[in-house]
N, C-alpha and C. Protein backbone atom coordinates (compact mmCIF):
# COMPACT_ATOMS: atom_id res chain seq x y z
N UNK A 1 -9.35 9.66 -20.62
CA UNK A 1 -9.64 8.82 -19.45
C UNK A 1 -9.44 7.35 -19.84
N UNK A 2 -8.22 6.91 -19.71
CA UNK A 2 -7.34 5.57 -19.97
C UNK A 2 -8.32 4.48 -19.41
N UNK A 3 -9.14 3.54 -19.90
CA UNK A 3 -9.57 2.28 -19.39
C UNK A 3 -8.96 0.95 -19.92
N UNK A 4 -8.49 0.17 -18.81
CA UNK A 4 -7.73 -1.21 -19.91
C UNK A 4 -7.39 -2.03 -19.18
N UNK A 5 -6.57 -3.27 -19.10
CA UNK A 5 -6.10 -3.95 -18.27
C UNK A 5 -4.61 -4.59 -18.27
N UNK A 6 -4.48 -4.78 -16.82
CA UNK A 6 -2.99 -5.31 -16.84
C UNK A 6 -2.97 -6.72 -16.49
N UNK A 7 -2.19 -7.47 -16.92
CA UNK A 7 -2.12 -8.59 -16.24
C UNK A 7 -0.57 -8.57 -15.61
N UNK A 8 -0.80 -10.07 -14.44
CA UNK A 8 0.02 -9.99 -13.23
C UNK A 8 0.75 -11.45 -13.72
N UNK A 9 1.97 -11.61 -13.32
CA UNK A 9 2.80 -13.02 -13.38
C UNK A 9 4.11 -12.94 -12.25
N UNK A 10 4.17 -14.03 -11.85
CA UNK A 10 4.91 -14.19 -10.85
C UNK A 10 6.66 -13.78 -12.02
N UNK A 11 7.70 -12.96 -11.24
CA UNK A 11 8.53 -12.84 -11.71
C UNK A 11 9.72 -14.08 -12.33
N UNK A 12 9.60 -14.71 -11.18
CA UNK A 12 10.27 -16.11 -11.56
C UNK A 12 10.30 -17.25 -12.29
N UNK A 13 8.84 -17.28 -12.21
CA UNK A 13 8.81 -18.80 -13.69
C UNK A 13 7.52 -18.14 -14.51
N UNK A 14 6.72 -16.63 -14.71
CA UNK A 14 5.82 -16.14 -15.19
C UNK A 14 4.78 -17.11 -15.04
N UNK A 15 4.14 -17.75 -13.65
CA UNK A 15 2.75 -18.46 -13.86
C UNK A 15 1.97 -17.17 -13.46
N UNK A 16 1.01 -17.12 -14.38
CA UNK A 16 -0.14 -16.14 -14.41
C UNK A 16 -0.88 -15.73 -13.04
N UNK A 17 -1.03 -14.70 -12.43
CA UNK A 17 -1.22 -14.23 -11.15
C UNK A 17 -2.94 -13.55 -10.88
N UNK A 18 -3.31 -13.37 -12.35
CA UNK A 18 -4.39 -12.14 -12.12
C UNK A 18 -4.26 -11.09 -13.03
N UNK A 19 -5.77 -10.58 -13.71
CA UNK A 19 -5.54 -9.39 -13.67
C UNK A 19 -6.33 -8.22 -13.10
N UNK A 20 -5.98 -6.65 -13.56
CA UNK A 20 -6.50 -5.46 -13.05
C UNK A 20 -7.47 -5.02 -14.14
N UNK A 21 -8.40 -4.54 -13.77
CA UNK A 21 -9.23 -3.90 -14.84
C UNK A 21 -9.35 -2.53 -14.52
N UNK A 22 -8.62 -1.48 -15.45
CA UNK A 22 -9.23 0.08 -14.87
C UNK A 22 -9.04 1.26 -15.37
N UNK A 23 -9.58 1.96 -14.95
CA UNK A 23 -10.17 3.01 -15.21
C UNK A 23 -8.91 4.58 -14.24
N UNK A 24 -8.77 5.29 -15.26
CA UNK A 24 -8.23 6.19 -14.55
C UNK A 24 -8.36 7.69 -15.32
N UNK A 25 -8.37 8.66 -14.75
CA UNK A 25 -8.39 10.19 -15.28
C UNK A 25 -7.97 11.27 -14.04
N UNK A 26 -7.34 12.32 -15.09
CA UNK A 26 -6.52 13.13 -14.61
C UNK A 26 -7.45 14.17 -14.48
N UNK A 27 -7.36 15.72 -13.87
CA UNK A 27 -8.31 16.15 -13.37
C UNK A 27 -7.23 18.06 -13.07
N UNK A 28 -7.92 18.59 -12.87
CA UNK A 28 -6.79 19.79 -12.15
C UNK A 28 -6.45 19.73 -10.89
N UNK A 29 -7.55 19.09 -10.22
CA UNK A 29 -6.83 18.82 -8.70
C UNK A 29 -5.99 17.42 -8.16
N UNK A 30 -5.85 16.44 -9.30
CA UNK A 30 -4.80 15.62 -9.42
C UNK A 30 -5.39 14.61 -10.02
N UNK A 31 -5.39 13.23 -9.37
CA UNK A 31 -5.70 12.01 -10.53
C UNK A 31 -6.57 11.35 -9.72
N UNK A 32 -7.13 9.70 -10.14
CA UNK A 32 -8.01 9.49 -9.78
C UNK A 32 -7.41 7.89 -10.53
N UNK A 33 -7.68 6.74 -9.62
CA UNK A 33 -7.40 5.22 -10.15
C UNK A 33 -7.96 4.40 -9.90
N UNK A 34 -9.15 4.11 -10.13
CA UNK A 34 -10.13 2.77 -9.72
C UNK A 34 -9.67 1.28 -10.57
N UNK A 35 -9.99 0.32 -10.21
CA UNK A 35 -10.11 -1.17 -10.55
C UNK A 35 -10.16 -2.25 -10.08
N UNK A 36 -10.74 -3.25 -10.74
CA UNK A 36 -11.31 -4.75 -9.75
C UNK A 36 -10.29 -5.41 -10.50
N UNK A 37 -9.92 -6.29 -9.58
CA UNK A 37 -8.57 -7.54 -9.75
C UNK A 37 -9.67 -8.71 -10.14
N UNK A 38 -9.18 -9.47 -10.79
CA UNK A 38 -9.76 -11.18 -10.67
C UNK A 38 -8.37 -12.11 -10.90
N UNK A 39 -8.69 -13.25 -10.82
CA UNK A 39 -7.79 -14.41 -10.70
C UNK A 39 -7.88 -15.02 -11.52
N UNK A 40 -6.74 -15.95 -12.27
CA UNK A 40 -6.48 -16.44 -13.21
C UNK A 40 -7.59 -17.09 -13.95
N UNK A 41 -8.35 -17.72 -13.18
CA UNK A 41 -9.79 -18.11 -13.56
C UNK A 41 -10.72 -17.09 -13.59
N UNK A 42 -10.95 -15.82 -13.31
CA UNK A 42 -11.94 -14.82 -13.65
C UNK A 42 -12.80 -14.60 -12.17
N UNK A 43 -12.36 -15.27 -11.32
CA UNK A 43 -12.62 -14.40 -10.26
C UNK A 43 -12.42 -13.54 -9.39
N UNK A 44 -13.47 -12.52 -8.92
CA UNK A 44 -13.07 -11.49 -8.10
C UNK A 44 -12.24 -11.72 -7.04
N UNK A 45 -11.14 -10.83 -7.24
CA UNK A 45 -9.63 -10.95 -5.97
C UNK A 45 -10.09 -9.68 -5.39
N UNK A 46 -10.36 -8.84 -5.90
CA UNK A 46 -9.90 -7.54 -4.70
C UNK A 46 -10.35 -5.91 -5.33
N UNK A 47 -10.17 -4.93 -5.44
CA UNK A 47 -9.89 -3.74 -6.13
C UNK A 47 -9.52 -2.62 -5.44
N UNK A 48 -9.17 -1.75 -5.74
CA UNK A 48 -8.33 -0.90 -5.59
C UNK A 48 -8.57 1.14 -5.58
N UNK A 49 -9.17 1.88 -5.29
CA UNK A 49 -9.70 3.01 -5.17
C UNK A 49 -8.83 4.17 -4.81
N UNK A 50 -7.46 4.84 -5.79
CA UNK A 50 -6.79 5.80 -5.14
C UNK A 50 -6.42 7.19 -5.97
N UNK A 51 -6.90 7.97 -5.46
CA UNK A 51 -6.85 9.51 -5.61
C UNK A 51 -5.57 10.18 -4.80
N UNK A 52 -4.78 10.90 -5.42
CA UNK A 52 -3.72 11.68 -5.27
C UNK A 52 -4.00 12.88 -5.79
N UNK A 53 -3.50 13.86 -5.21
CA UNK A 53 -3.80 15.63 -5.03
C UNK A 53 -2.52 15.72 -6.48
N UNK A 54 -2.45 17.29 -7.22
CA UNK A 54 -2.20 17.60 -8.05
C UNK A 54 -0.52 17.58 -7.49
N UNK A 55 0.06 17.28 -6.23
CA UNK A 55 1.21 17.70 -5.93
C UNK A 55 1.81 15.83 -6.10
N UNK A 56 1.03 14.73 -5.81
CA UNK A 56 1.26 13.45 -5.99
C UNK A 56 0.62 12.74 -4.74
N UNK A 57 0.23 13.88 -3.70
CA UNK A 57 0.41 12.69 -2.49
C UNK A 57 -1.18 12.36 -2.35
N UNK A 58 -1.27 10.83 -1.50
CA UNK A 58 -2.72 10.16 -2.14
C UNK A 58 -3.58 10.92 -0.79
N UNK A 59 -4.41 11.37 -1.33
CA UNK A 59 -5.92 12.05 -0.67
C UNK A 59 -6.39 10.77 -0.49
N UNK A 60 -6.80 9.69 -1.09
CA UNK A 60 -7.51 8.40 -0.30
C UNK A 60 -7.23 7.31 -1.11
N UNK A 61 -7.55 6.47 -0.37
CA UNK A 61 -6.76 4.76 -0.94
C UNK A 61 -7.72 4.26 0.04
N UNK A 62 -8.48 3.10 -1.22
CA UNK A 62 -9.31 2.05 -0.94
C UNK A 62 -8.63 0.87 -0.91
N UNK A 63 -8.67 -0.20 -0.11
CA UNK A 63 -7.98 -1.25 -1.04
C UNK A 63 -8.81 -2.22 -0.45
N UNK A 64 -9.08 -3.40 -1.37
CA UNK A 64 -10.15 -4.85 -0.88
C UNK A 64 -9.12 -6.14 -1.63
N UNK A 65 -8.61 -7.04 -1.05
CA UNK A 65 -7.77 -8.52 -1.29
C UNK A 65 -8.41 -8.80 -0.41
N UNK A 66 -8.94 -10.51 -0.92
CA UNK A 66 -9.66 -11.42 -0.31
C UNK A 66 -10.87 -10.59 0.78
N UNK A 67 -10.70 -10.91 1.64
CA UNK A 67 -11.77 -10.21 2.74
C UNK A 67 -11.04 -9.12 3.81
N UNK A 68 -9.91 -9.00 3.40
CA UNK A 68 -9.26 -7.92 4.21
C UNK A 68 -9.50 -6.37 3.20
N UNK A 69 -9.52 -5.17 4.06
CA UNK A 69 -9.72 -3.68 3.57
C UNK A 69 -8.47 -2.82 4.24
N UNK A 70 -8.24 -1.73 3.30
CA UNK A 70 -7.58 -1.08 4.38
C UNK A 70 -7.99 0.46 3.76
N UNK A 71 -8.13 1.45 4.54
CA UNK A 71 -8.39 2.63 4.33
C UNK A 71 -7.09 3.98 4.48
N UNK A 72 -6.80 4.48 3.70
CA UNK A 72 -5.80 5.08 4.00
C UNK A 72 -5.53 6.63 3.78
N UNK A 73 -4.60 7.49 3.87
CA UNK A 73 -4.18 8.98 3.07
C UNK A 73 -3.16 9.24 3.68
N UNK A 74 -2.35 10.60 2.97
CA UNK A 74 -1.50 11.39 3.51
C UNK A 74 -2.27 12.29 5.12
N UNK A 75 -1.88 11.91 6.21
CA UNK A 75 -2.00 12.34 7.47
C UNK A 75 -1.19 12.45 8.32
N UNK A 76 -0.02 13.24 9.14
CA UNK A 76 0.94 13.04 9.45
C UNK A 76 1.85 12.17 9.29
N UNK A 77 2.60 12.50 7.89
CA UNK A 77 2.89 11.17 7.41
C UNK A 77 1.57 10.60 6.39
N UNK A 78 1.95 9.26 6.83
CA UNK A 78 0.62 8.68 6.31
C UNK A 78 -0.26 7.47 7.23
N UNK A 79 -1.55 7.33 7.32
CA UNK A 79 -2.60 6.68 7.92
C UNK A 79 -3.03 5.92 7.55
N UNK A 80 -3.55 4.77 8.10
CA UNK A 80 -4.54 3.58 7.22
C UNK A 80 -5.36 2.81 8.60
N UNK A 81 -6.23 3.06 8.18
CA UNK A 81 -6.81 1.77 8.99
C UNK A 81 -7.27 0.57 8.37
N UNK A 82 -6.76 -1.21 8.93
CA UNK A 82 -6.85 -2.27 8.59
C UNK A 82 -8.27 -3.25 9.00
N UNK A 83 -8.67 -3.97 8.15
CA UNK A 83 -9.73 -4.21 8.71
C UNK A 83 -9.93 -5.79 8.49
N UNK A 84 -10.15 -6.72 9.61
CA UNK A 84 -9.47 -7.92 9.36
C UNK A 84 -10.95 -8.13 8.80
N UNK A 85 -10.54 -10.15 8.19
CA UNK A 85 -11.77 -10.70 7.26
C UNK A 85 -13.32 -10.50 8.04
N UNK A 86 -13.22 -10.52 9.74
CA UNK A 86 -14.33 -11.16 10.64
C UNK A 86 -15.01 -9.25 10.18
N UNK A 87 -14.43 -8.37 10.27
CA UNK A 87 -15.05 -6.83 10.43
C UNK A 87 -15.31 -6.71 11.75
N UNK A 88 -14.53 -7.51 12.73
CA UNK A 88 -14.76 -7.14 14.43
C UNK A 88 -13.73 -6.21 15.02
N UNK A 89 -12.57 -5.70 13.62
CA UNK A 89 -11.29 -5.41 14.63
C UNK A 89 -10.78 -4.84 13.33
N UNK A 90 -10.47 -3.46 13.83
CA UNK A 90 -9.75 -2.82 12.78
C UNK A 90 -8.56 -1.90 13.50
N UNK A 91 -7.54 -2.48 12.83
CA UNK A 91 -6.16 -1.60 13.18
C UNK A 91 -5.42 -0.36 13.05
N UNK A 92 -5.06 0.80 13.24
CA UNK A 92 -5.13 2.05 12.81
C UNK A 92 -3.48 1.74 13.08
N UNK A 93 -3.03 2.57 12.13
CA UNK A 93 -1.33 2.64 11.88
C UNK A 93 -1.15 3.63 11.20
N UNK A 94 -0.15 4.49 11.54
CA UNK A 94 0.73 5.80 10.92
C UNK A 94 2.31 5.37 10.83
N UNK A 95 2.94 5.95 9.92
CA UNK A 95 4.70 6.07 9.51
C UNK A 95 5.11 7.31 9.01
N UNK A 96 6.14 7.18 9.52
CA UNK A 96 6.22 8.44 8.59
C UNK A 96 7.21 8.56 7.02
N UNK A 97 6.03 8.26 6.34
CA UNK A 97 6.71 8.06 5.13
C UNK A 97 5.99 9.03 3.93
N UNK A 98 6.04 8.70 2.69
CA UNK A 98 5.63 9.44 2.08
C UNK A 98 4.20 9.41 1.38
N UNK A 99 4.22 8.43 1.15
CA UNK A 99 3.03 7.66 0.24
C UNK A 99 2.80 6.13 -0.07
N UNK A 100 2.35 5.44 -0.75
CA UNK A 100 1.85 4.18 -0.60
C UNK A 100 2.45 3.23 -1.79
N UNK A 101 2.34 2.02 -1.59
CA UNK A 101 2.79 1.41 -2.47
C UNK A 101 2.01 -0.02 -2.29
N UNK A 102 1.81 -1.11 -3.71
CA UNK A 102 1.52 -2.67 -3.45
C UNK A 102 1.81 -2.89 -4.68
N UNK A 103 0.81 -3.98 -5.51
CA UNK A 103 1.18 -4.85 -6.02
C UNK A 103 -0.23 -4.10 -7.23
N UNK A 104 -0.44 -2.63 -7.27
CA UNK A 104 -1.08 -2.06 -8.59
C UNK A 104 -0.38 -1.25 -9.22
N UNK A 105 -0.37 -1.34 -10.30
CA UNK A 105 0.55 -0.16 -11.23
C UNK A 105 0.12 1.35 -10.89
N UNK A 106 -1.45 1.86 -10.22
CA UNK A 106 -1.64 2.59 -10.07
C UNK A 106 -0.59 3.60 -9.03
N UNK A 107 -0.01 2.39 -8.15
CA UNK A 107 1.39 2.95 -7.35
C UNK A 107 2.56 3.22 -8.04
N UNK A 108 2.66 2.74 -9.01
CA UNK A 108 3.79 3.20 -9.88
C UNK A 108 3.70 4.59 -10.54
N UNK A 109 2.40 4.99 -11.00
CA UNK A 109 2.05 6.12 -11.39
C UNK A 109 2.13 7.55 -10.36
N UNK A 110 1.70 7.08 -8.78
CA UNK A 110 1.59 7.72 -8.44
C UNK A 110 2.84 8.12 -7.62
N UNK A 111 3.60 7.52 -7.67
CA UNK A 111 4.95 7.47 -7.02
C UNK A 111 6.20 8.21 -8.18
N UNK A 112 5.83 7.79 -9.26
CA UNK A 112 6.15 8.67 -10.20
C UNK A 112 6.29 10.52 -10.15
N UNK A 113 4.50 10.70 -10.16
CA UNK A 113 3.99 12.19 -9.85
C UNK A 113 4.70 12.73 -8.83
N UNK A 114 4.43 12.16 -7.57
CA UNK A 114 4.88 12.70 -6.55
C UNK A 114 6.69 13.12 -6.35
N UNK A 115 7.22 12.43 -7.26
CA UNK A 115 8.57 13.01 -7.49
C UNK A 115 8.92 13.67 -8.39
N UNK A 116 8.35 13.53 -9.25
CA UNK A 116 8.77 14.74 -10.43
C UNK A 116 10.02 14.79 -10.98
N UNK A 117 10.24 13.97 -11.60
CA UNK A 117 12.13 13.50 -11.89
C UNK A 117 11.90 13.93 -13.02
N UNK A 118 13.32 14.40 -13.18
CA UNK A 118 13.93 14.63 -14.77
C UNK A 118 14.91 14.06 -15.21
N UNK A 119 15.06 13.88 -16.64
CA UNK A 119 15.92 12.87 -17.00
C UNK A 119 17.36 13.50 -16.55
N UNK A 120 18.46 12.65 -15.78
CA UNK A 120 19.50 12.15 -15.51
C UNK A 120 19.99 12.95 -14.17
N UNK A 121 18.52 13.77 -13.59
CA UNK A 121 18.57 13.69 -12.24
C UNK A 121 19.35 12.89 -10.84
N UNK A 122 20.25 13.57 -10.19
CA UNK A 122 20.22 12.30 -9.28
C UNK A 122 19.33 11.51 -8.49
N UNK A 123 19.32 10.26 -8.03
CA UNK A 123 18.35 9.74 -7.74
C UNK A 123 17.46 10.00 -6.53
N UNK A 124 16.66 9.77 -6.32
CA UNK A 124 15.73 10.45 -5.06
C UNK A 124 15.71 9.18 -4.17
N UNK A 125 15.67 9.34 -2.72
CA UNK A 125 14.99 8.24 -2.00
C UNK A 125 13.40 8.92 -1.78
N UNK A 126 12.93 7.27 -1.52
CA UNK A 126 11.12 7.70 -0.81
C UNK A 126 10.89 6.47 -0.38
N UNK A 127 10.44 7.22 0.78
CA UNK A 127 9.73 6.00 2.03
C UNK A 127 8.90 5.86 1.50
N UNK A 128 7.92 4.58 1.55
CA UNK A 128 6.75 4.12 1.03
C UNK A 128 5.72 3.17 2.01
N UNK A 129 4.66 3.01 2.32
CA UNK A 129 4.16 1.81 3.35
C UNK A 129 3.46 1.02 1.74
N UNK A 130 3.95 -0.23 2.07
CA UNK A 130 3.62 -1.08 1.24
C UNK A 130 2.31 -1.96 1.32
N UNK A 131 1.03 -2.28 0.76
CA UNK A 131 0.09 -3.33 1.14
C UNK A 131 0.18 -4.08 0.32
N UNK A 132 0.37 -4.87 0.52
CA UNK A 132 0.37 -6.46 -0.38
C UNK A 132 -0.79 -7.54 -0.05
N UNK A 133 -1.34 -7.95 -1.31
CA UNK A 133 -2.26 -9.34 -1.32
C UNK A 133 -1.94 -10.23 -0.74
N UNK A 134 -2.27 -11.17 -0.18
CA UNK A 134 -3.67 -11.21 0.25
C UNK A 134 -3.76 -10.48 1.29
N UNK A 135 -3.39 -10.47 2.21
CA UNK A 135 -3.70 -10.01 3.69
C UNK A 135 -3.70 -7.98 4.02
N UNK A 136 -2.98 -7.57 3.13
CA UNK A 136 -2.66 -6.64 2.94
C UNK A 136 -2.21 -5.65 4.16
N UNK A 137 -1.36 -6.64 5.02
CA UNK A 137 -0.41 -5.89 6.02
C UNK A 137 0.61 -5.30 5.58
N UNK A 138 0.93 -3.98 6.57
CA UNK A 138 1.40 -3.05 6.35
C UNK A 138 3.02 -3.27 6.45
N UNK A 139 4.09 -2.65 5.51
CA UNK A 139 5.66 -3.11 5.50
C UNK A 139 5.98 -2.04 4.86
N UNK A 140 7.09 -1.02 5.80
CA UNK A 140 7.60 0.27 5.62
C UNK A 140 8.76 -0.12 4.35
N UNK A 141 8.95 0.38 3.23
CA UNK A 141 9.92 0.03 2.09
C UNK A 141 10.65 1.80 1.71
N UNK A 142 12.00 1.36 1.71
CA UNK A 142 12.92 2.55 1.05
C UNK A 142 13.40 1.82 -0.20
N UNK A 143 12.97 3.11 -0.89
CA UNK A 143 13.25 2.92 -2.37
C UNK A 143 14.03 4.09 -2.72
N UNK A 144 14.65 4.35 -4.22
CA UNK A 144 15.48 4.92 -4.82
C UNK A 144 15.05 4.84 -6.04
N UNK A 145 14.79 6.27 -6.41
CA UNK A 145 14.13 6.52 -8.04
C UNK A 145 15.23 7.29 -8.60
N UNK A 146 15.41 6.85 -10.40
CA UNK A 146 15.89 7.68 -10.79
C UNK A 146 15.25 7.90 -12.14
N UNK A 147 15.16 8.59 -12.55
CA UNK A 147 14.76 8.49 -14.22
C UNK A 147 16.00 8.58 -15.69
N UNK A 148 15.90 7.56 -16.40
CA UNK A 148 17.02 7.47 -16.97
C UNK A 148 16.82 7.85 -18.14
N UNK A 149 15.73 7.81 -18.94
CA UNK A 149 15.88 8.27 -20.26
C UNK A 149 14.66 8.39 -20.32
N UNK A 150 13.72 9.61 -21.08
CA UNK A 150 12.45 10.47 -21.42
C UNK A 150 12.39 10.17 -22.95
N UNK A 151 11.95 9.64 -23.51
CA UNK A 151 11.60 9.41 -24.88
C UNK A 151 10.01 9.53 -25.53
N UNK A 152 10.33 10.42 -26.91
CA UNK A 152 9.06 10.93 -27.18
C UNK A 152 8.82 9.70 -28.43
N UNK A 153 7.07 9.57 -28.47
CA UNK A 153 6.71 8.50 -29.37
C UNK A 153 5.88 9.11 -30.07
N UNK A 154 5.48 9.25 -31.27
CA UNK A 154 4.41 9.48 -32.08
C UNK A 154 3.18 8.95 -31.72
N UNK A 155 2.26 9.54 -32.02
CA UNK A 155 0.85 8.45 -31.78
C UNK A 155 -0.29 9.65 -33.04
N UNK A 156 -1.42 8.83 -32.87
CA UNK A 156 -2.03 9.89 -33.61
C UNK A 156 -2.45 11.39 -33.10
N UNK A 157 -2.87 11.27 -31.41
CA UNK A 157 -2.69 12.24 -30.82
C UNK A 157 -1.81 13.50 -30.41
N UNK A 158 -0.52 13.06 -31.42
CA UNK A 158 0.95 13.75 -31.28
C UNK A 158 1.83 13.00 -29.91
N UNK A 159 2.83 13.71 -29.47
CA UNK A 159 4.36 13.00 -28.84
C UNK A 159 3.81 12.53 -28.04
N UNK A 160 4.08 11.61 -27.36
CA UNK A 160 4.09 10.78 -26.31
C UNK A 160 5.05 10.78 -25.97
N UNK A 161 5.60 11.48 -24.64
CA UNK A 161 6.61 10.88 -23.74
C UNK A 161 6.68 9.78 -22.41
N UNK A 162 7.57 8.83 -23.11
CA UNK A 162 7.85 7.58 -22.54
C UNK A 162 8.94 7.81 -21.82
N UNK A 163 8.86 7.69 -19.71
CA UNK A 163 10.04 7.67 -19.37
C UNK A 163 10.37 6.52 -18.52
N UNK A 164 11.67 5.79 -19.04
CA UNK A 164 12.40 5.20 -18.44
C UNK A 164 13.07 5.10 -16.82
N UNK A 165 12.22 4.54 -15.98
CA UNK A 165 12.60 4.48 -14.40
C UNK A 165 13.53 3.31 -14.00
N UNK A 166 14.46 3.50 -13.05
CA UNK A 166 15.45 2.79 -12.23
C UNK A 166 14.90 2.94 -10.92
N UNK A 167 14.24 2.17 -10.50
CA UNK A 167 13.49 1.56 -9.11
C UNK A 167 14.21 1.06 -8.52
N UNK A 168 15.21 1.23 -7.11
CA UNK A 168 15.93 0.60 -6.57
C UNK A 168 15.40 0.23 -5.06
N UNK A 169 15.08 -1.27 -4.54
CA UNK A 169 15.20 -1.42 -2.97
C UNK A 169 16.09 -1.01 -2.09
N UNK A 170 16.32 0.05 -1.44
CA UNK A 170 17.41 -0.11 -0.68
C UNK A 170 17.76 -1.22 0.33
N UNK A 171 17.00 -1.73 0.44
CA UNK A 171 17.12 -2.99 1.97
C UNK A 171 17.89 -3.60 0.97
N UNK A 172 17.62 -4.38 0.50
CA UNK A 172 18.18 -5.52 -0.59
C UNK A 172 19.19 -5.16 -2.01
N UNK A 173 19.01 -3.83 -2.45
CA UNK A 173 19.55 -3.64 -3.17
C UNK A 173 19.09 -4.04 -4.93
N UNK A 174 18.08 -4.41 -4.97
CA UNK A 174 17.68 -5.28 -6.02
C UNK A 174 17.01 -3.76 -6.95
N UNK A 175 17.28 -4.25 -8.43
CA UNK A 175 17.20 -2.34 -9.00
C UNK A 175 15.95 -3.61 -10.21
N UNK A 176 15.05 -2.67 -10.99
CA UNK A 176 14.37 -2.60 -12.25
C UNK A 176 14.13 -1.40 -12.62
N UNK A 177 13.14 -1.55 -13.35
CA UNK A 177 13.12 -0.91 -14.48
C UNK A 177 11.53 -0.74 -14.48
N UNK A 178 11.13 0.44 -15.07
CA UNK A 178 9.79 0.49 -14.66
C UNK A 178 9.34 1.86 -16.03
N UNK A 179 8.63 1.42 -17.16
CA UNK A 179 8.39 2.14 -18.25
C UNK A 179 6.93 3.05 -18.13
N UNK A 180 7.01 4.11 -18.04
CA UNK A 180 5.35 4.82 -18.15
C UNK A 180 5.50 5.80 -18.81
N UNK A 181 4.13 5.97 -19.36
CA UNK A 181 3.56 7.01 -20.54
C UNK A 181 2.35 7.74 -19.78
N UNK A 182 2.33 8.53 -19.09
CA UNK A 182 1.49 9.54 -19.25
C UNK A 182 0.91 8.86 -17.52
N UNK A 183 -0.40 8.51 -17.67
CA UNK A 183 -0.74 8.10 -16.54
C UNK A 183 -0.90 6.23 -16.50
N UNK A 184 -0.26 6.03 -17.73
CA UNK A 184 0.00 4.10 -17.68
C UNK A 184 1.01 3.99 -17.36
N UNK A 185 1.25 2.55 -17.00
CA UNK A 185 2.12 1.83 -16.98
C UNK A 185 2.36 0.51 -18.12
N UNK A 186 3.41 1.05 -18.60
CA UNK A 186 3.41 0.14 -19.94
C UNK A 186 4.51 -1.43 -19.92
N UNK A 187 5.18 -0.92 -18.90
CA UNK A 187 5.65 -2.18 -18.65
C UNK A 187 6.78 -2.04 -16.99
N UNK A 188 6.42 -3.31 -16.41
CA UNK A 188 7.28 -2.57 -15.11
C UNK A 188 7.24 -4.95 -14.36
N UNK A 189 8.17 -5.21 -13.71
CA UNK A 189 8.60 -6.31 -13.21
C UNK A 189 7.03 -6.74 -12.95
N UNK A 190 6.98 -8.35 -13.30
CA UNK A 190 5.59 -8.97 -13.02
C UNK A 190 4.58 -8.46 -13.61
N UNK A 191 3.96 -7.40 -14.18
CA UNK A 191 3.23 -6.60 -14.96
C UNK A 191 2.94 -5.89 -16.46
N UNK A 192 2.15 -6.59 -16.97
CA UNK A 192 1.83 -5.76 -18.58
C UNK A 192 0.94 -5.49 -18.90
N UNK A 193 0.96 -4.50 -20.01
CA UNK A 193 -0.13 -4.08 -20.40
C UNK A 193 -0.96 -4.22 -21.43
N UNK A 194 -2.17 -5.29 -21.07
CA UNK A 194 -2.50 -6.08 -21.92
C UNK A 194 -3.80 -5.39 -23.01
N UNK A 195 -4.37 -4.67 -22.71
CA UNK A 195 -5.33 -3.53 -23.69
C UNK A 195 -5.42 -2.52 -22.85
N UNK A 196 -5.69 -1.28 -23.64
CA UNK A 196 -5.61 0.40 -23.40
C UNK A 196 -7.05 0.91 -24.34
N UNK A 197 -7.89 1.33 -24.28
CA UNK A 197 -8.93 1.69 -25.36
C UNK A 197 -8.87 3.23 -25.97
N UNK A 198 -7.75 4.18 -24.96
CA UNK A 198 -7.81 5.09 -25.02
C UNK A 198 -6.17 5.59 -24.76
N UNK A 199 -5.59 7.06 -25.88
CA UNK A 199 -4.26 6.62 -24.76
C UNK A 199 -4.00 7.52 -23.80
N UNK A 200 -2.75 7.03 -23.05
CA UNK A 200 -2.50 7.74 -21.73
C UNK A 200 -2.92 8.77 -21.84
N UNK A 201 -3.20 9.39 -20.59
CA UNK A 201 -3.68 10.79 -20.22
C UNK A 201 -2.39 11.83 -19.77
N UNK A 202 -1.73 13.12 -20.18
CA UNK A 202 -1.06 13.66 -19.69
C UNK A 202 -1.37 14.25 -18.48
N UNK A 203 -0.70 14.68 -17.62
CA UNK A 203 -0.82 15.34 -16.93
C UNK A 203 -0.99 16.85 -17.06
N UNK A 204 -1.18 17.91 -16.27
CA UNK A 204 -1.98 19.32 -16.99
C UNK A 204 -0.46 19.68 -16.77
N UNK A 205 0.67 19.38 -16.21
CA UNK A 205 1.80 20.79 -16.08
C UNK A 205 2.95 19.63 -16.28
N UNK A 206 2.55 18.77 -17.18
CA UNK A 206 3.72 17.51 -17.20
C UNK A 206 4.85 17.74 -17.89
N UNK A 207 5.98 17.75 -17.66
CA UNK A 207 7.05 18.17 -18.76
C UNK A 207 7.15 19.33 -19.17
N UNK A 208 6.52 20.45 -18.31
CA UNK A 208 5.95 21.86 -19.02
C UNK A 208 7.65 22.38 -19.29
């Protein structure tokens, strides 16, 4: 059960954004990703609450930036309700897409699972509804996964497989690169991984 933190930097000139503090474990009926954000100065930004079923898709998603919430899951498609700063007015929205995405690595993980790629697979598309800080309104995103290279690492625990992702926007076209081990994210655009106390967690049927 992986606890540690990431820190956040703007891609363009790396000024320091924030970081994540958290906590995550794998389970037989799928995974589980809690953590509180703070800001460059150490204050509370936001955190983050999301559980995905053993197949990838998220059973529930918390999310808190600034004073906005949004509540979400796989529901025809997928569901969220928004909840502005006042708490007088909350917005309910469905897409039909697959699963979720923002600005936590915990989406990288789980977007991962839910496709199940093998190395030199062709690439997959997946709809995604995106929430982004601060406000955390909702923006439908097509993406393109591929996995490019699976590499095993020693550790004291035995192999670690490290696989290499090709993350592509389709709107824009703009491709990275996105590195994970198990249920971390070890390195992926704007994001690193700055302590781990424990290491990644496999998954129970990962690579079987």
């Amino acid at each position: 059960m992986p606890r540690g933190r990431y820190s956040f930097h703007d891609t363009h000139d790396h000024t320091p954004l924030g970081t994540e503090h958290f906590h995550c474990a794998t389970g037989p009926s799928g995974w589980r990703y809690t953590a509180q954000n703070t800001t460059p100065s150490g204050d509370h930004a936001g955190s983050i609450d999301l559980t995905i079923d053993d197949l990838g898709r998220p059973i529930r998603l918390e999310l808190h930036a600034a004073t906005w919430q949004v509540r979400a899951a796989a529901l025809d498609g997928v569901t969220w309700v928004r909840t502005d700063p006042t708490g007088e007015h909350a917005q309910e929205g469905n897409a039909p897409a697959h699963a979720f995405t923002g600005a936590s690595p915990a989406f990288l993980i789980a977007t991962a699972r839910l496709l199940r790629l093998e190395p030199g697979s062709p690439a997959t598309r997946v709809r995604l509804v995106s929430f982004q800080p601060p406000v955390l309104a909702p923006l439908t995103v097509d993406q393109s996964w591929s996995l490019i290279t699976r590499t095993a690492h020693s550790t004291d625990s035995g192999l670690l497989p490290v696989d290499n992702y090709r993350v592509a926007d389709l709107a824009t076209g703009e491709q990275h690169d996105v590195h994970i081990a198990g249920d971390v994210v070890l390195s992926a655009p704007g994001m690193e991984l700055e302590d781990l106390d424990t290491p990644p967690s496999t998954f129970p049927d990962a690579h079987a």
